[in-house]
Protein backbone atom coordinates (compact mmCIF):
# COMPACT_ATOMS: atom_id res chain seq x y z
CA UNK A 1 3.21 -73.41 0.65
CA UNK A 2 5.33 -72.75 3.91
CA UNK A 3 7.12 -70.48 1.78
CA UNK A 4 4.59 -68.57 0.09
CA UNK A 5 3.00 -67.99 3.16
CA UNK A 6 5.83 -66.73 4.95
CA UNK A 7 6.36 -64.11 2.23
CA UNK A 8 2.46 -63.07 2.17
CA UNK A 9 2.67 -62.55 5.80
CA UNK A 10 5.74 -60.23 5.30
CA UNK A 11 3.41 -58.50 2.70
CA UNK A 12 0.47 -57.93 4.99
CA UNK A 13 3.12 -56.50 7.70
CA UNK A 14 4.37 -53.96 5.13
CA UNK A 15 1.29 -52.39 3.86
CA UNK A 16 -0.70 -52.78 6.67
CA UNK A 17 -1.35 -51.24 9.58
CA UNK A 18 -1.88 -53.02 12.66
CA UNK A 19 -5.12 -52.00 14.96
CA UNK A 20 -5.24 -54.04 18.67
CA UNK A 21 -8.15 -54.56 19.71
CA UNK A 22 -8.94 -56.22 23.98
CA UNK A 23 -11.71 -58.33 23.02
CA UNK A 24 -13.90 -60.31 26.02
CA UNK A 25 -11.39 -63.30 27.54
CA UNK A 26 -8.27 -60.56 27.14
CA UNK A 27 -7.07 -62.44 24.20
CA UNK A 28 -5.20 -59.78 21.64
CA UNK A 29 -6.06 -59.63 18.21
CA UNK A 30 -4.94 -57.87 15.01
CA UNK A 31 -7.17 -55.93 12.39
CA UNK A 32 -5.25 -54.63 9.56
CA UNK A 33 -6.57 -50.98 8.15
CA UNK A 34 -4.45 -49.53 4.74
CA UNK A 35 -1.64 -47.18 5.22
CA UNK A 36 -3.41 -44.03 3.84
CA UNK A 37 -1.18 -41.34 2.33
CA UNK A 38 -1.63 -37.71 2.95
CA UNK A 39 -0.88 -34.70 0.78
CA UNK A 40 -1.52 -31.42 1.59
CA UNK A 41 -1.81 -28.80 -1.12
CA UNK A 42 -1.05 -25.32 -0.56
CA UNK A 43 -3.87 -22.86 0.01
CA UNK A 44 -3.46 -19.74 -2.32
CA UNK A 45 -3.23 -17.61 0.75
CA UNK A 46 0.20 -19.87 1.42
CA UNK A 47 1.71 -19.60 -2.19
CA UNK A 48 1.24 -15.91 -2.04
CA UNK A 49 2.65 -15.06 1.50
CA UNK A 50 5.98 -17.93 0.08
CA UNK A 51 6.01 -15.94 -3.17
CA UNK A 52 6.10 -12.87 -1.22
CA UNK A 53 8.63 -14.61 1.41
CA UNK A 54 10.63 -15.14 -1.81
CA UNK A 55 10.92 -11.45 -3.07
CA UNK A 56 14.73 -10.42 -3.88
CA UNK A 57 16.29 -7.60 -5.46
CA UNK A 58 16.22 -7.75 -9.31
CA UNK A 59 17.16 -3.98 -10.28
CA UNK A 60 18.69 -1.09 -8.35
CA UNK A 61 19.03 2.53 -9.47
CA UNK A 62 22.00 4.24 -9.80
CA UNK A 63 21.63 6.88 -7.56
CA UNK A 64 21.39 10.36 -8.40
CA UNK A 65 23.84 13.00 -8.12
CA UNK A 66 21.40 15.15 -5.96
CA UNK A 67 20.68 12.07 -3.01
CA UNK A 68 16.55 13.12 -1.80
CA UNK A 69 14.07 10.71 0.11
CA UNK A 70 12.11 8.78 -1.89
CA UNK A 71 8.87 9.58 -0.62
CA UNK A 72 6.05 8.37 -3.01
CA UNK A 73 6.13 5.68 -5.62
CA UNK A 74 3.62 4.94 -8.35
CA UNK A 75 4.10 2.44 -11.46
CA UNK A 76 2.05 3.75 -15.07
CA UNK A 77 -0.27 0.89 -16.70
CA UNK A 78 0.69 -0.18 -20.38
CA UNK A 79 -1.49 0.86 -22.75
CA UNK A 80 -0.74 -2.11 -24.90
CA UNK A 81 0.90 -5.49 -24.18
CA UNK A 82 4.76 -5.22 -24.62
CA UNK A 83 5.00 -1.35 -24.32
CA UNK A 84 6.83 0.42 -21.81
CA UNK A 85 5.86 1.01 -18.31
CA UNK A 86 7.07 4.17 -16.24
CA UNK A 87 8.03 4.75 -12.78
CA UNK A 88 7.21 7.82 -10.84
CA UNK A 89 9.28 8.86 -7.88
CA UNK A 90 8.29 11.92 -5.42
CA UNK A 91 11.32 12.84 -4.00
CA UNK A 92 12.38 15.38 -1.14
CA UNK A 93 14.16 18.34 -3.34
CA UNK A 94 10.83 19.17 -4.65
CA UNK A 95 10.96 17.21 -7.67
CA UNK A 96 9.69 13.98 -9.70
CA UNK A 97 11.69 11.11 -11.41
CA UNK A 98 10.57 9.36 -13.70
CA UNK A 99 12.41 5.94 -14.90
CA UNK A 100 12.04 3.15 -17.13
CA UNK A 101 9.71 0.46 -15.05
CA UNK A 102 11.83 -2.70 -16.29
CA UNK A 103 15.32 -1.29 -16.34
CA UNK A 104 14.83 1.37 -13.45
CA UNK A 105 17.25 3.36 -16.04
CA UNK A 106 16.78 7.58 -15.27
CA UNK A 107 14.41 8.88 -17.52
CA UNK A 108 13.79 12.52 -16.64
CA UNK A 109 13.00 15.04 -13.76
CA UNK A 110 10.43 17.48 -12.85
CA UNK A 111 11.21 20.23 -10.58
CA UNK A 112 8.35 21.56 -8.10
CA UNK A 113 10.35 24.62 -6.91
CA UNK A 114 9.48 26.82 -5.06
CA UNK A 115 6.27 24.58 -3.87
CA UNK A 116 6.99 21.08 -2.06
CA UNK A 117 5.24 17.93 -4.83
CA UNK A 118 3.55 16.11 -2.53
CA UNK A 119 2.79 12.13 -3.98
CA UNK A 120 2.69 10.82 -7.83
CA UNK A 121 0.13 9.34 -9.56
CA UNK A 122 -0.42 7.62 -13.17
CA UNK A 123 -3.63 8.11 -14.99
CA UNK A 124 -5.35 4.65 -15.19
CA UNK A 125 -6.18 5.12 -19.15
CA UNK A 126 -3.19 6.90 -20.11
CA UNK A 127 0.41 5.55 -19.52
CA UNK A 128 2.20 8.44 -19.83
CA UNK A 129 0.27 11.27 -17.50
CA UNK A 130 1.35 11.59 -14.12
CA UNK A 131 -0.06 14.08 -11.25
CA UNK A 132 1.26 15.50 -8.17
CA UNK A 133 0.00 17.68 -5.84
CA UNK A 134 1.92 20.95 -4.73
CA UNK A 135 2.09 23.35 -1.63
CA UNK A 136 1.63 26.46 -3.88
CA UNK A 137 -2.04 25.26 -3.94
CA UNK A 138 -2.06 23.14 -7.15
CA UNK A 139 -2.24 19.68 -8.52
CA UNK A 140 -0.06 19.92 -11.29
CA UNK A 141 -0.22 17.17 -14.41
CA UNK A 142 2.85 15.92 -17.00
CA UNK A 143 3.76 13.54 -19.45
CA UNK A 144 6.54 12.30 -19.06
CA UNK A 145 6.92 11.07 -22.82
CA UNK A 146 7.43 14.79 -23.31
CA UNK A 147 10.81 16.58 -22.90
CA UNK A 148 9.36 20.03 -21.78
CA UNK A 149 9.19 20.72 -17.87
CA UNK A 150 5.99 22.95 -18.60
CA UNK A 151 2.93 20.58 -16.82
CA UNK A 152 0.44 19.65 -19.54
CA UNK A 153 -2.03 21.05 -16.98
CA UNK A 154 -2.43 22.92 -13.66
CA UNK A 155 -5.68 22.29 -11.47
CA UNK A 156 -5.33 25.56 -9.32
CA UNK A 157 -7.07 25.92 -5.71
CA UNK A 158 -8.01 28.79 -3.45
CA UNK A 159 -5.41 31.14 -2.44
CA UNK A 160 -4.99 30.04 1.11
CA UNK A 161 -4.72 26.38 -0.21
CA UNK A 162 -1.59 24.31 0.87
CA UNK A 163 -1.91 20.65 -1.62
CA UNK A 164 -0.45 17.67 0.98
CA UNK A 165 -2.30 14.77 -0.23
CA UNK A 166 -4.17 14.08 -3.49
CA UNK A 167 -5.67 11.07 -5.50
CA UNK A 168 -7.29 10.67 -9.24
CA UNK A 169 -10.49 8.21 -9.48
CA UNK A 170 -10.17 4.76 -10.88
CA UNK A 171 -12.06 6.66 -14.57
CA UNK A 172 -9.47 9.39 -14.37
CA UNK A 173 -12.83 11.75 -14.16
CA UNK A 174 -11.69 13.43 -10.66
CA UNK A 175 -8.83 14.74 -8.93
CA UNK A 176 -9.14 15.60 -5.34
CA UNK A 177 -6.76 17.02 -2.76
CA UNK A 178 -6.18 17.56 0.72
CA UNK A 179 -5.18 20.78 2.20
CA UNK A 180 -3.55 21.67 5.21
CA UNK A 181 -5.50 23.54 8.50
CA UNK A 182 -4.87 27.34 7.74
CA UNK A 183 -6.50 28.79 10.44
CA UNK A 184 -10.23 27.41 11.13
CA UNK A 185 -10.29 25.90 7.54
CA UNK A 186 -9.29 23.03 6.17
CA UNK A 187 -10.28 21.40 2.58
CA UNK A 188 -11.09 18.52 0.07
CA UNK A 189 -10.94 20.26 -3.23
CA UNK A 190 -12.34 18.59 -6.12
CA UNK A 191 -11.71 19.06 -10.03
CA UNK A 192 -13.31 17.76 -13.38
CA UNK A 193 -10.24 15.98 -14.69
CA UNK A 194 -11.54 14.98 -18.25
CA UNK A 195 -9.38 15.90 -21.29
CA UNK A 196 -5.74 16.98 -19.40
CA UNK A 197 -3.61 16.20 -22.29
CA UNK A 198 -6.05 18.06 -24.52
CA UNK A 199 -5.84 21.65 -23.35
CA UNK A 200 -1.72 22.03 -22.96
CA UNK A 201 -0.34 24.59 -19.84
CA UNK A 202 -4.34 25.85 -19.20
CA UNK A 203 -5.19 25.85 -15.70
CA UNK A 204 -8.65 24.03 -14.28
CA UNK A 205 -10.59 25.90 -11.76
CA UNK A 206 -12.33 23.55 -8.55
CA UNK A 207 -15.68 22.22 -8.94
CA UNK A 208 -16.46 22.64 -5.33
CA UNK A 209 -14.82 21.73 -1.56
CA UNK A 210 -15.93 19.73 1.48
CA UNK A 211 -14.89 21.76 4.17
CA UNK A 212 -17.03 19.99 7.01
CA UNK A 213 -15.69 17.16 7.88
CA UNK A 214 -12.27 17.52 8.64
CA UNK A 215 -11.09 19.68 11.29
CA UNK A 216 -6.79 19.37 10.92
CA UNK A 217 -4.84 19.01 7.99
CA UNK A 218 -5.70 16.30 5.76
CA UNK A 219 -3.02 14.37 5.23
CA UNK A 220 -4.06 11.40 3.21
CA UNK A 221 -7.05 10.36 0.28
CA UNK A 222 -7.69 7.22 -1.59
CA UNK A 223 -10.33 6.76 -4.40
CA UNK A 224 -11.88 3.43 -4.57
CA UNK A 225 -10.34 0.95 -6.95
CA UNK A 226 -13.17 0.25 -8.85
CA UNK A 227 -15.87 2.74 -7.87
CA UNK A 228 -15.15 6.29 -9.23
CA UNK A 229 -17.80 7.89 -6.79
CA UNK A 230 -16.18 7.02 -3.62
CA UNK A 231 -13.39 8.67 -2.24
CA UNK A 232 -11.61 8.08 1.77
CA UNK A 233 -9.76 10.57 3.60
CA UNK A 234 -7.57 10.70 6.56
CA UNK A 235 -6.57 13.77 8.79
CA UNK A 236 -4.04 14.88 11.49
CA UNK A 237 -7.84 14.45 13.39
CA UNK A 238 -7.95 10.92 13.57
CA UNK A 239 -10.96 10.88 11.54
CA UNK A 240 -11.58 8.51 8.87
CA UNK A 241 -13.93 9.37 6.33
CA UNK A 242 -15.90 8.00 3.43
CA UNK A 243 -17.43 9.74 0.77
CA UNK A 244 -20.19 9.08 -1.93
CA UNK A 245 -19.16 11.95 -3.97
CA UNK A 246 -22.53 11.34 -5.97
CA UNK A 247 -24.41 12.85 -4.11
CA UNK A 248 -25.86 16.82 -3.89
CA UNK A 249 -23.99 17.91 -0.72
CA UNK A 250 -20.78 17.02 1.53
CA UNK A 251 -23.78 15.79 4.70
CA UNK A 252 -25.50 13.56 2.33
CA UNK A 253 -22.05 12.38 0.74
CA UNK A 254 -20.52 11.26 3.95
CA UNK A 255 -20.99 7.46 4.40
CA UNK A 256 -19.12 7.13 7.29
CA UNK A 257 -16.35 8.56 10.04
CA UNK A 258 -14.32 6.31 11.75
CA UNK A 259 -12.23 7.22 14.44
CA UNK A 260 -8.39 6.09 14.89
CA UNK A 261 -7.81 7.37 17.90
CA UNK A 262 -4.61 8.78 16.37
CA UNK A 263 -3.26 11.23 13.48
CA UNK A 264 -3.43 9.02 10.15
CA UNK A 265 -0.25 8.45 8.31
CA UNK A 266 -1.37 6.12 5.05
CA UNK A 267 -5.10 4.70 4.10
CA UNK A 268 -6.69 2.27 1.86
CA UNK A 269 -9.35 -0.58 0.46
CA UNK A 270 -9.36 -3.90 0.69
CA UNK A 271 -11.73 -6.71 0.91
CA UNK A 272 -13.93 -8.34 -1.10
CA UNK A 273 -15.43 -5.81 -3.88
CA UNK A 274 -13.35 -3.39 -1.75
CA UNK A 275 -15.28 -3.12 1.27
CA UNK A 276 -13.06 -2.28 3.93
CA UNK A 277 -10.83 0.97 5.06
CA UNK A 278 -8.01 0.75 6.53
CA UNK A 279 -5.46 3.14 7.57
CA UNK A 280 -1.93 3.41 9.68
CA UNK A 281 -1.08 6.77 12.02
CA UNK A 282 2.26 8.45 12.76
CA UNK A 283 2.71 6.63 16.08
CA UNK A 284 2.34 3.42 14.48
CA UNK A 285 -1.10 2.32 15.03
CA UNK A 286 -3.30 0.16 13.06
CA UNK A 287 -7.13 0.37 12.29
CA UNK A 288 -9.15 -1.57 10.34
CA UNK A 289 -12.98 -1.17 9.42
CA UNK A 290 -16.17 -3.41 7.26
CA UNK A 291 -17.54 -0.24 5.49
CA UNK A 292 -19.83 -3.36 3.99
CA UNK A 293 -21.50 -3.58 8.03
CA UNK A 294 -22.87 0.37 8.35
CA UNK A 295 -26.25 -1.09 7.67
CA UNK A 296 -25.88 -3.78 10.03
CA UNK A 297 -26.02 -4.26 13.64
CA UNK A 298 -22.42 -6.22 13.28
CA UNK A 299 -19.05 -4.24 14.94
CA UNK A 300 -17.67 -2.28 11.71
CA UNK A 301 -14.06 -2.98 13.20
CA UNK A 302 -12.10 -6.17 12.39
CA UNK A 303 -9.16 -4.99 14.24
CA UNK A 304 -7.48 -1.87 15.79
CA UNK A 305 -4.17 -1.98 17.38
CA UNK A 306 -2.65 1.34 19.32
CA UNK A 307 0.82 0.53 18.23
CA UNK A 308 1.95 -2.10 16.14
CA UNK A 309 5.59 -1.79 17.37
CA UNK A 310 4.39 -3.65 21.19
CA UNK A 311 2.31 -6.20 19.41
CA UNK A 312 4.21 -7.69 16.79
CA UNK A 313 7.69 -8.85 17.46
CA UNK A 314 9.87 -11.02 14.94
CA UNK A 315 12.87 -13.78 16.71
CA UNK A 316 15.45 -11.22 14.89
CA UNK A 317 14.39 -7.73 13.90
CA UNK A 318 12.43 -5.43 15.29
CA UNK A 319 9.50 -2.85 13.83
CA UNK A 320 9.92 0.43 13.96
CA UNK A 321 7.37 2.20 11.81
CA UNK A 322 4.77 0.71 8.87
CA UNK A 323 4.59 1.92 6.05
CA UNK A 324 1.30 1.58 4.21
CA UNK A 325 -0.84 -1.51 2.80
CA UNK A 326 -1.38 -3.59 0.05
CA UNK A 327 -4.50 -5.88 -0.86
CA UNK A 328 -3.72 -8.89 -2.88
CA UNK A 329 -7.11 -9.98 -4.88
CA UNK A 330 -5.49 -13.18 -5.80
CA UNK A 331 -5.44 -14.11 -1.95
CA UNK A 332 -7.89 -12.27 -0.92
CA UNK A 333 -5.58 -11.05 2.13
CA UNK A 334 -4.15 -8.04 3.18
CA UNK A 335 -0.96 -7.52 4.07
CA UNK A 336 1.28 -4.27 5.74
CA UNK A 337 4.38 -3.51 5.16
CA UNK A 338 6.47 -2.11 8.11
CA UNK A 339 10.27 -2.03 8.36
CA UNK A 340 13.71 -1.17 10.54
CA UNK A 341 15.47 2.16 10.64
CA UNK A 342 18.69 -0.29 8.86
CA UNK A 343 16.32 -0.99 6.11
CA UNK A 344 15.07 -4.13 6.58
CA UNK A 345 11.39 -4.76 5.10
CA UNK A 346 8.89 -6.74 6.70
CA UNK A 347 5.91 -8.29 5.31
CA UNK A 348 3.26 -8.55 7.48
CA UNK A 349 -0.08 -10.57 7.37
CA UNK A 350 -3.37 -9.22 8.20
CA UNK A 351 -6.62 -10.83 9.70
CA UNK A 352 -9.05 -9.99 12.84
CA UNK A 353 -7.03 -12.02 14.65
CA UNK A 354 -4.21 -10.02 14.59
CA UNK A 355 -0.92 -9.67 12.42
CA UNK A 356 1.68 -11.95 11.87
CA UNK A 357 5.04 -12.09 9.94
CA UNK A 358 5.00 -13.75 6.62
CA UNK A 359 8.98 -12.68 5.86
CA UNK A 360 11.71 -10.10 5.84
CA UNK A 361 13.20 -8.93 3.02
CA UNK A 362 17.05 -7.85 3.91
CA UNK A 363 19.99 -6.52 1.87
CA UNK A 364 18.33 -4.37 -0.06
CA UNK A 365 18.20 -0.64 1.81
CA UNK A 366 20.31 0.87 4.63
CA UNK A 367 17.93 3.12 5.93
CA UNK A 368 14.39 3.67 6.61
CA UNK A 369 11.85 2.59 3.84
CA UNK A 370 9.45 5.83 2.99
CA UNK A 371 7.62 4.26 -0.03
CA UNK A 372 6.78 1.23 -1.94
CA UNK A 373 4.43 -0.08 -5.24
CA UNK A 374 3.36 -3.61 -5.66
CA UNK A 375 2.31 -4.58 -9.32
CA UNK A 376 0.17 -7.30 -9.53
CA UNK A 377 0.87 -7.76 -13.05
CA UNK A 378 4.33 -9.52 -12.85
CA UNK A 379 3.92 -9.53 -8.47
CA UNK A 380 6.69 -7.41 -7.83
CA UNK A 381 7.77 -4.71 -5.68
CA UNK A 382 8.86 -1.32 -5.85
CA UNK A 383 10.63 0.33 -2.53
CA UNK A 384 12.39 3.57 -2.09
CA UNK A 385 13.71 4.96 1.21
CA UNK A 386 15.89 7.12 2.88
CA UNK A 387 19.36 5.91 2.02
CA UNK A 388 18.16 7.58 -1.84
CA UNK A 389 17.82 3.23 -3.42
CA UNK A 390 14.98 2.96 -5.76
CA UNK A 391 14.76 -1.08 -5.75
CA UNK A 392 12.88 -3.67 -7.78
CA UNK A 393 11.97 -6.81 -6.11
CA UNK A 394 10.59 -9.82 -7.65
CA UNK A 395 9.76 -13.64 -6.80
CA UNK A 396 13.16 -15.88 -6.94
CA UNK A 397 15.16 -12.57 -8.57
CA UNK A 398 19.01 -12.62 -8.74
CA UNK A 399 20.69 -9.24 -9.07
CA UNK A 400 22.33 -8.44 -11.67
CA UNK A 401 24.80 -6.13 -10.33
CA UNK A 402 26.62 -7.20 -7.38
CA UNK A 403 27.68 -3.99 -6.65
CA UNK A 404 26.29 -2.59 -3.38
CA UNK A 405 26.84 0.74 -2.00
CA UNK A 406 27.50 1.37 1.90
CA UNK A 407 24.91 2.98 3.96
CA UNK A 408 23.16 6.15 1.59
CA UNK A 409 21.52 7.32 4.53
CA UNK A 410 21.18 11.23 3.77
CA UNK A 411 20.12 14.18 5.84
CA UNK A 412 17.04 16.01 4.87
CA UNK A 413 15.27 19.17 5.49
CA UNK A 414 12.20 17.77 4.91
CA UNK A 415 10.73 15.99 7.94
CA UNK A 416 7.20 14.56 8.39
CA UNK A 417 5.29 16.10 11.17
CA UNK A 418 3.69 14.20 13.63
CA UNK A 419 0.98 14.63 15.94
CA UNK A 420 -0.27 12.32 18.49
CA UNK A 421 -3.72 12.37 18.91
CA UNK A 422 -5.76 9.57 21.73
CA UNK A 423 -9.01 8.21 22.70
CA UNK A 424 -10.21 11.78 23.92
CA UNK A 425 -10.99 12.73 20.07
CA UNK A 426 -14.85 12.93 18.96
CA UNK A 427 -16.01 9.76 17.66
CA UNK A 428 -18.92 10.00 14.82
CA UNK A 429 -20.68 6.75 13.58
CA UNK A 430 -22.38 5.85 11.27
């Protein structure tokens, strides 16, 4: 019994816990509470910012014998499961690459000379159609399954019309584009996009202009993911606007003008259902706005930040410049990504707190990053920069070839302007 006791005394000592209590006459006593065990399961904000954190390099491509920025990136959608995926690259010799999306193997090239190609992007239905807007004052359309350089169709604009920015709605019914200030004027042209692949080399005259709105060159537009009808737009102004492009005239179609304080760089949704604008400007600032709060009497901003580079600093490395966004629906979170002038790529976390670094990815490019293209299909990356690298990133990837060039970094004659604009600008509300 001595025995047995001994041992269940041992036993209450190991699992559990002893609680003193001071009772009345200072006498100590012992209550014994279970040991209770703790997990903590990752949020899905926290697996995607680790799977992000985890990105490396799965493909490079070899570069090309003519080395150009890589200035614009967009990925095609398969049309069925299992087929092949494209890659569209707007580079600065006035041309387009295309490449295999899996391989990143050269596919073919599409020259813009004499006018500049300013951006790529995919149709949404069809895989293999790919538009770019063009200094000569059109938007000009290919597919790229097609060997001829002839453009399966031209969307021409005005004659004084200089193409720097463009987008095609979510239903592939509208192309717009952005025009630089010549003299007083400066334009969102709009065309009826139906039926491009249908009506080979004929060229599509506009189905109207906002010319209101804006009052410097326009140098960035965005459709909304999943509502064809509304359109954003960024200018050299600082203006933000939002369109409903529904309605009968450019007044009644203008939801809302948001100022940055700053010339915009790069723009976009995010947010539940889309709800929110954001946009980035050439000296580095960051604005972000609830579209979803016009109609209430809740601020509009979540969070606006002059320059980015003073407020966000990492132990190691630097930022020098973002680059544009990227809203993961999965997470519900957006997140920036920003970068080095030696290539390194940071991932940044947003939320009205303020930003903070999720991870960096390193190795990969030698020089500044100028573009990138997540895919949430397979949650990978797509980056292209200065130093000529087209790279593929995925979760956990090991690259294949170990071969690394030294620094690519080229010179260009292509230069983004910049234009610094502060708080002196007009503000319009809502």
């Amino acid at each position: 019994d001595v025995i047995a006791g001994f041992l269940y005394a041992i036993l209450i000592l190991v699992v559990f816990h002893p609680v003193v209590d001071l009772i009345d006459n200072f006498n100590l006593t012992y209550k014994y509470a279970p040991l209770i065990i703790i997990t903590f399961e990752m949020t899905a904000v926290e697996k995607v910012e680790e799977q992000l954190a985890g990105l490396r390099i799965a493909r490079r491509c070899v570069p090309s014998e003519e080395p150009a920025y890589l200035l614009d990136i967009d990925t095609s959608t398969a049309a069925q499961p299992g087929s092949s995926r494209f890659v569209a690259v707007s580079c600065s010799n006035k041309s387009i690459r295309v490449y295999d999306r899996e391989t990143l193997h050269f596919l073919r090239e599409y020259s813009g000379r004499p006018g500049i190609l300013s951006g790529v992007r995919f149709a949404h239905a069809c895989d293999s159609v790919v538009f770019s807007a063009c200094s000569e004052g059109t938007v000009k359309c290919w597919d790229v399954r097609s060997a001829t350089q002839k453009p399966v169709q031209v969307f021409s604009g005005y004659p004084s019309n200089v193409f720097i920015s463009f987008d095609v709605s979510c239903s592939d019914l509208i192309v717009c584009a952005g025009t630089e200030k010549v003299e007083k004027d400066t334009f969102l042209v709009f065309w009826d996009a139906r039926g491009v692949t249908d009506c080979a080399s004929t060229t599509k005259e506009p189905l109207g202009v906002y010319s209101e709105s804006h009052n410097d060159d326009i140098t960035k537009i965005c459709f909304h993911p999943i509502e064809p009808n509304l359109v954003v737009s960024g200018s050299t102004d600082g203006l933000v606007n939002v369109f409903d492009i529904n309605k009968d005239n450019e007044d009644d179609a203008l939801i809302s003008t948001c100022n940055s304080d700053s010339s915009v760089s790069s723009l976009g949704w995010s947010g539940q259902d889309y709800k929110q604008v954001y946009c980035m400007t050439h000296d580095e600032g960051f604005c972000w706005w609830d579209i979803a709060q016009l109609d209430t009497e809740e601020p509009i901003t979540l969070l606006h930040i002059l320059d980015v580079r003073e407020s966000f600093c990492t132990e190691n490395h630097g930022l020098h410049y973002l680059v544009g966004g990227l809203y993961h629906e999965k997470a519900g979170k957006l997140f920036l990504i920003g970068g080095t002038s030696t290539g390194n790529i940071h991932l940044i976390s947003c939320s009205s707190d303020g930003l903070s670094l999720v991870g960096t990815l390193c190795g990969g490019h030698s020089a500044t990053v100028r573009s990138f293209c997540w895919s949430p299909m397979d949650e990978s990356l797509l980056t292209g920069g200065e130093d000529a690298q087209l790279l593929l990133w995925k979760p956990g990837a090991v690259e294949r070839s170990l071969t690394k060039k030294a620094s690519l970094k080229i010179s260009s004659s292509v230069q983004k302007r910049v234009r610094v604009h502060h708080a002196s600008l007009k503000s319009r509300k809502k």
